[in-house]
Protein backbone atom coordinates (compact mmCIF):
# COMPACT_ATOMS: atom_id res chain seq x y z
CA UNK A 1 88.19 5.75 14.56
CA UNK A 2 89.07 5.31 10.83
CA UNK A 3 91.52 8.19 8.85
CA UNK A 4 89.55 9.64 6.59
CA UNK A 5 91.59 11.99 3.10
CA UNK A 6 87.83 12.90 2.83
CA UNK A 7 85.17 13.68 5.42
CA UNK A 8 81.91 15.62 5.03
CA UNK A 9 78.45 14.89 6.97
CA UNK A 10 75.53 16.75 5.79
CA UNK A 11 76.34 18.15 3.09
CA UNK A 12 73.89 20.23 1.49
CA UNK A 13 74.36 21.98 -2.07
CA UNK A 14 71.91 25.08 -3.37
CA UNK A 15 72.52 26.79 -6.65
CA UNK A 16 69.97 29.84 -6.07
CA UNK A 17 66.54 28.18 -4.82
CA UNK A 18 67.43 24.90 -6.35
CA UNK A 19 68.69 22.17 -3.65
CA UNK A 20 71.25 19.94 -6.01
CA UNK A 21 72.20 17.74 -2.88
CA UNK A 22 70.67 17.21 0.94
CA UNK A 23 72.06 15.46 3.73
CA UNK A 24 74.95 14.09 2.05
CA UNK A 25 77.72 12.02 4.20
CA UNK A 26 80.93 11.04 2.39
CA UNK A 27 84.05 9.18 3.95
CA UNK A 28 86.70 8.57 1.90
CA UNK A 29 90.14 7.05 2.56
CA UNK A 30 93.37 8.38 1.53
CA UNK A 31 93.75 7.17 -2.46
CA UNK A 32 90.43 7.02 -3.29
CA UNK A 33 88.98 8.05 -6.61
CA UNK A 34 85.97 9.83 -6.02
CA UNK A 35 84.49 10.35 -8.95
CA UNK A 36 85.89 11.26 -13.31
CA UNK A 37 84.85 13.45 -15.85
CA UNK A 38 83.49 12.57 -19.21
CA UNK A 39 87.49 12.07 -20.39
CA UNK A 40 88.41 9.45 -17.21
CA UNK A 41 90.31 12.14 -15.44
CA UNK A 42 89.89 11.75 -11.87
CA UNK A 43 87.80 14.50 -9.93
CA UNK A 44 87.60 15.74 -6.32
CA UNK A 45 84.64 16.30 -4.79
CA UNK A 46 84.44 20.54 -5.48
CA UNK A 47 80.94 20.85 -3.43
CA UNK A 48 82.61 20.32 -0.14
CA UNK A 49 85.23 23.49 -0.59
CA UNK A 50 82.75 26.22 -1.74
């Protein structure tokens, strides 16, 4: 079994009655970038905390 920084399986995302994301599975190992804003700063994954 792999050591994930990063784990989420299903991940669903609503803002009021709109669904932004369904059935979303991320793994992501310690170190990994997972995504940047418009500026190249590197951004964590906020959907997964609330």
């Amino acid at each position: 079994m792999e050591d994930y920084a990063f784990q989420t399986e299903g991940l669903v995302k609503r803002f009021g009655t709109t669904t932004a994301l369904a059935g979303v599975d991320l793994h992501a190992r310690p170190g990994t970038v997972l995504g940047s804003t418009s500026s190249g700063t590197p951004q964590r994954c906020g959907c997964s905390s609330g």
